[in-house]
N, C-alpha and C. Protein backbone atom coordinates (compact mmCIF):
# COMPACT_ATOMS: atom_id res chain seq x y z
N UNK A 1 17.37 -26.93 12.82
CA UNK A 1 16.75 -26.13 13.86
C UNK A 1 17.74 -25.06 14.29
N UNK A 2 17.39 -23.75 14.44
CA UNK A 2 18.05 -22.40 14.88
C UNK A 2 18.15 -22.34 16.28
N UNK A 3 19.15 -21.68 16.71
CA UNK A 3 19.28 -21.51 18.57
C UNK A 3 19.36 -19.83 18.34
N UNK A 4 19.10 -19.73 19.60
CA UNK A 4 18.69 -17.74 19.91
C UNK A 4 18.68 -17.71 21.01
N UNK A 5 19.62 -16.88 21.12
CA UNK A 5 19.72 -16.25 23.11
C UNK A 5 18.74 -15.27 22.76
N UNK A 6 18.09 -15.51 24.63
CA UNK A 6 17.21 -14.16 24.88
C UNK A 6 17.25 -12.93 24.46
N UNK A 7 18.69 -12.12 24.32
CA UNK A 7 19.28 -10.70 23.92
C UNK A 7 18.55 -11.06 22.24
N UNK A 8 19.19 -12.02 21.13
CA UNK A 8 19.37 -12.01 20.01
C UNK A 8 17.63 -11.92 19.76
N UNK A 9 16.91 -12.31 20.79
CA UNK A 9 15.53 -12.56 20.53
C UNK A 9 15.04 -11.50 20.23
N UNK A 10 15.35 -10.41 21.02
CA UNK A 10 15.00 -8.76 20.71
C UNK A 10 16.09 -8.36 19.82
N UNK A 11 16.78 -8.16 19.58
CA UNK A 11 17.82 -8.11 18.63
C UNK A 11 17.53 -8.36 16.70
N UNK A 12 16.90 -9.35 17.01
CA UNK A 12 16.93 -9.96 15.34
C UNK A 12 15.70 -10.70 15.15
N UNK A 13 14.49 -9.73 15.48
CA UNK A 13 13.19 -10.45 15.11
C UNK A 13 13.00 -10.34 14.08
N UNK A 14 13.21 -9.62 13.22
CA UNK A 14 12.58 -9.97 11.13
C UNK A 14 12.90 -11.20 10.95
N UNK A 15 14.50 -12.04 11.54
CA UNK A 15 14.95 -12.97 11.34
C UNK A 15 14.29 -14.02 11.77
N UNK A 16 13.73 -14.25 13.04
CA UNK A 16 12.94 -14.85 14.35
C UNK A 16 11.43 -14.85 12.98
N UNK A 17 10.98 -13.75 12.88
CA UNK A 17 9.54 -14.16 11.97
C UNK A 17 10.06 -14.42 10.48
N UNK A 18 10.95 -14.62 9.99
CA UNK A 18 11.09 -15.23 8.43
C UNK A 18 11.59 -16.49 8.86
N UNK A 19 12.14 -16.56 9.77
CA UNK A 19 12.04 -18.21 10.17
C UNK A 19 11.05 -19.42 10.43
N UNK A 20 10.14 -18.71 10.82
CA UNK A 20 9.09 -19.03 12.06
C UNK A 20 7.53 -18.96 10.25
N UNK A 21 7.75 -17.43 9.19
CA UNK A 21 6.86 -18.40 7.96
C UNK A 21 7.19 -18.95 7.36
N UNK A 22 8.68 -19.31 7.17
CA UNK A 22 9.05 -20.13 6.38
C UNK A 22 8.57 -21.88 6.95
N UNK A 23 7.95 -21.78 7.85
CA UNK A 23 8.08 -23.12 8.95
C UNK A 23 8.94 -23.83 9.79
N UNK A 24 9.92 -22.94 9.36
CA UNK A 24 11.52 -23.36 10.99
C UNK A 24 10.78 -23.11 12.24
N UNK A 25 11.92 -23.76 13.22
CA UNK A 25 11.64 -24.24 14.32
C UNK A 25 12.86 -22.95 15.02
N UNK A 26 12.64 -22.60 16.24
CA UNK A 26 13.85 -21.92 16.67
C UNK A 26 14.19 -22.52 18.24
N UNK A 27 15.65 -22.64 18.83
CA UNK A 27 15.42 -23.05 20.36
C UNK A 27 15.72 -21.90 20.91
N UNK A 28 15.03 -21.57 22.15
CA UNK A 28 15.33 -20.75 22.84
C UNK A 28 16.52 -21.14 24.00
N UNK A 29 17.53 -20.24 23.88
CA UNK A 29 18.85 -20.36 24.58
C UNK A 29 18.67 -19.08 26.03
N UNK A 30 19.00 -19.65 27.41
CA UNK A 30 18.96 -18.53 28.48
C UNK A 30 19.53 -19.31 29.60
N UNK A 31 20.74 -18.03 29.47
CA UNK A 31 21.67 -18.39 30.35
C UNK A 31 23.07 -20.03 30.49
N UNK A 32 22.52 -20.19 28.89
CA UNK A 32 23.24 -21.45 28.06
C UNK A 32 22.48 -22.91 28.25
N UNK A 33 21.22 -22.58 28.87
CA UNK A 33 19.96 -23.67 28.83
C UNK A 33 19.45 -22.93 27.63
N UNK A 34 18.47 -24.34 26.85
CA UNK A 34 17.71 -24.16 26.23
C UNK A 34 16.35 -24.16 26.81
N UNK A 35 15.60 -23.39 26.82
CA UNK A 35 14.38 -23.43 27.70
C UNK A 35 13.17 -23.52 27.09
N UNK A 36 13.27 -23.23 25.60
CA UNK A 36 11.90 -23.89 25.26
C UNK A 36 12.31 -23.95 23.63
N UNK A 37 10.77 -24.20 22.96
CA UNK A 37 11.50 -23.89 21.57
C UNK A 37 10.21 -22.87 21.08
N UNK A 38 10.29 -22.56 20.27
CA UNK A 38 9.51 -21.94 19.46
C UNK A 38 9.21 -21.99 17.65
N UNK A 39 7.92 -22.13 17.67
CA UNK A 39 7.45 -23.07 16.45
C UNK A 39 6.28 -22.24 15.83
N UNK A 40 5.64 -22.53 14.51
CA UNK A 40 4.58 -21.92 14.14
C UNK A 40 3.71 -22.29 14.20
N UNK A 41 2.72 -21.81 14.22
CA UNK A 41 1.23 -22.52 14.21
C UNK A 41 0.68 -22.86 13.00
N UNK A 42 0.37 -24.20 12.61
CA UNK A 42 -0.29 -24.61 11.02
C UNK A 42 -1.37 -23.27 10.97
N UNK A 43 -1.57 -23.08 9.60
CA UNK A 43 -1.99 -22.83 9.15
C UNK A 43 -3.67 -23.02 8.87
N UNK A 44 -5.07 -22.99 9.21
CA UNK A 44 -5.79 -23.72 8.92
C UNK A 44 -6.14 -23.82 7.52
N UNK A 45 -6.80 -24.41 6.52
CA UNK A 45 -7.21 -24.73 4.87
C UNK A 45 -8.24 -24.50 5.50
N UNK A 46 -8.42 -23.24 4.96
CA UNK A 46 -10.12 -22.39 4.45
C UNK A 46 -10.40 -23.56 3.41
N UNK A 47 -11.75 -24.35 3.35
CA UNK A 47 -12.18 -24.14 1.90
C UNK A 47 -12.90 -23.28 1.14
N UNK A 48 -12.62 -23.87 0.01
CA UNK A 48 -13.25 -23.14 -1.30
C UNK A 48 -14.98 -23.04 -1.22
N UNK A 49 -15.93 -21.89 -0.95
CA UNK A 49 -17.31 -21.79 -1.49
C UNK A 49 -17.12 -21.05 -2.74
N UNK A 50 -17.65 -22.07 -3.84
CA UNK A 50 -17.70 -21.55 -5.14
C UNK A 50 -19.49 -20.39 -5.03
N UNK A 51 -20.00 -21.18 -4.78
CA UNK A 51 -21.69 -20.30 -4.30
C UNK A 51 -21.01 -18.81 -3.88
N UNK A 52 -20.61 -18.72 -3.04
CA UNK A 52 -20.16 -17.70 -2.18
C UNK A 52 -19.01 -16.54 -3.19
N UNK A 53 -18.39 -17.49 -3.91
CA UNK A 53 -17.54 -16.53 -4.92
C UNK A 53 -18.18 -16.27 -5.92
N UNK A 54 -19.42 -17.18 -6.30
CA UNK A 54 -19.87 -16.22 -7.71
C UNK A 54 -21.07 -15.12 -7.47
N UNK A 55 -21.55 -15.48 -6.33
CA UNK A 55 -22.03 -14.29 -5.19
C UNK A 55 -21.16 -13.00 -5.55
N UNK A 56 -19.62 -12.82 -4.92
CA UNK A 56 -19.10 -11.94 -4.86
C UNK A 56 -19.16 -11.56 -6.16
N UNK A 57 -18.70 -12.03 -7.07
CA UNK A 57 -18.77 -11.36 -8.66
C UNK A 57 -19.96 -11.11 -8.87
N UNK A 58 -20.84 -11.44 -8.66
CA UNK A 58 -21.98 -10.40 -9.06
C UNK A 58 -22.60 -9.47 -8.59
N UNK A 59 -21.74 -9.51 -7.06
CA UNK A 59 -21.80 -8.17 -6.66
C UNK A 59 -20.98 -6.94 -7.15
N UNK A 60 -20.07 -7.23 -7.98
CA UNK A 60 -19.21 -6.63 -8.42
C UNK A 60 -19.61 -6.38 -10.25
N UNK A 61 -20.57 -6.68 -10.66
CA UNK A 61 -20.66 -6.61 -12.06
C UNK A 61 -21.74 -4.77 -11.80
N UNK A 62 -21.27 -3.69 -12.57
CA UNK A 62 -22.17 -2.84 -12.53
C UNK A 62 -23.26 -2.78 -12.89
N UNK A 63 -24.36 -2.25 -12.17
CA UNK A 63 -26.12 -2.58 -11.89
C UNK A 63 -26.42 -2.26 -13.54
N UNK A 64 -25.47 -0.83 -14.41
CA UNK A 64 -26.08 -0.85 -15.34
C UNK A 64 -25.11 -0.73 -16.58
N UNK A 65 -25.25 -1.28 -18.06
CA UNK A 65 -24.27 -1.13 -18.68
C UNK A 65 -24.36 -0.31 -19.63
N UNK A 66 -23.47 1.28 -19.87
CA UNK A 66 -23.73 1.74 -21.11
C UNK A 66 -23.40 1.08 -22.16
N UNK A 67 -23.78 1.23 -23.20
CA UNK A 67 -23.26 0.71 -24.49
C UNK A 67 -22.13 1.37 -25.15
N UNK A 68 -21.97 0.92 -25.65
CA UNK A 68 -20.18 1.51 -26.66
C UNK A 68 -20.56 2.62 -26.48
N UNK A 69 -21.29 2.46 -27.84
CA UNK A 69 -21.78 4.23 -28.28
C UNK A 69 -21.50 5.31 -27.72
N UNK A 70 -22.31 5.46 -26.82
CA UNK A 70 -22.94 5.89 -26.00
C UNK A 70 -21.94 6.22 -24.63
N UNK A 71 -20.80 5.31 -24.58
CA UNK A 71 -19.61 5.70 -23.77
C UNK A 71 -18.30 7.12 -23.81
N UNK A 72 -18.49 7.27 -25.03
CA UNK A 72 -17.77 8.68 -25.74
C UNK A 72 -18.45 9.71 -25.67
N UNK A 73 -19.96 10.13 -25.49
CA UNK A 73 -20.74 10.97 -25.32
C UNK A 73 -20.60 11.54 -23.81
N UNK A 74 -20.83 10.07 -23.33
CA UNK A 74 -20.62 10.55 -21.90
C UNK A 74 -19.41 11.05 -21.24
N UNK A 75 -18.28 10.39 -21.68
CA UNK A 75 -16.72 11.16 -21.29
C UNK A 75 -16.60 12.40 -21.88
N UNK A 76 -17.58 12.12 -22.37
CA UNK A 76 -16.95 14.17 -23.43
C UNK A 76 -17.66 15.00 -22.12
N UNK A 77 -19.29 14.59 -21.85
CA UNK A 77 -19.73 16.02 -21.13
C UNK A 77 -18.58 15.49 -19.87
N UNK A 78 -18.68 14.74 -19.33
CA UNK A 78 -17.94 14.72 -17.89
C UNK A 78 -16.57 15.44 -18.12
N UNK A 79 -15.87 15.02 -19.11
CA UNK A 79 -14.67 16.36 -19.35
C UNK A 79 -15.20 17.60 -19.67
N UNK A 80 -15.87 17.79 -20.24
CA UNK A 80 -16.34 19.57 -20.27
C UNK A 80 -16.80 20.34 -18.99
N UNK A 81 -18.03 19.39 -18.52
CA UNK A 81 -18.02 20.12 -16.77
C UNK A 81 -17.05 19.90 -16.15
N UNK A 82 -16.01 18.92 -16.34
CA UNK A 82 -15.02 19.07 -15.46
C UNK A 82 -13.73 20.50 -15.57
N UNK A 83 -13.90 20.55 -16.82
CA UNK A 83 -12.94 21.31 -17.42
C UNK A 83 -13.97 23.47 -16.76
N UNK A 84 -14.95 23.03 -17.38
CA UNK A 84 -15.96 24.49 -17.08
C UNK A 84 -15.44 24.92 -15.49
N UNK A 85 -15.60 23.78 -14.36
CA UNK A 85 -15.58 23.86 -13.15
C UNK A 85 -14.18 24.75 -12.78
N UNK A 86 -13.44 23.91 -13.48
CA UNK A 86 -11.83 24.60 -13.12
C UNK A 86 -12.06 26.15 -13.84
N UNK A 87 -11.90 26.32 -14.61
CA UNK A 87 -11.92 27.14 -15.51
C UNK A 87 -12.52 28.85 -14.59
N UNK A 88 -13.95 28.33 -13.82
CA UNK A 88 -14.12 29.43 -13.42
C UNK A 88 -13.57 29.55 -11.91
């Protein structure tokens, strides 16, 4: 367990919160009493909805699929109007 005067408390908080996720405990020191401590709060365990995640992936699959083919045709015009646009 870590001790910390009040000053060091403002002083060296990155230290104070990498302590505190790592799950250390810290005491608070004031005026050479310890006056309280300070601790983390668990964590709660979400569970897992598998329903709910394959939900999300299929919200994520696109509504329509070109085919191969048919994928090189289309990058060509989208580079040409893209290219025309600049151009003028």
């Amino acid at each position: 367990m870590n001790y910390i005067t009040s000053t060091e408390l403002r002083t060296k908080t990155s230290e104070v919160m990498r302590t505190l996720q790592n799950g250390g405990s810290i005491r608070l020191i004031h005026k050479s009493k310890v006056i309280g401590e300070i601790t983390p709060t668990p964590s709660p365990v979400k569970p897992f909805d598998s329903e709910k995640f394959l939900l999300a992936l299929k919200g994520l699959k696109p509504k329509k699929l070109i085919p191969r083919k048919d994928r090189d045709k289309i990058y060509r015009k989208h580079l040409e109007e893209k290219l025309s646009q600049t151009k003028n």
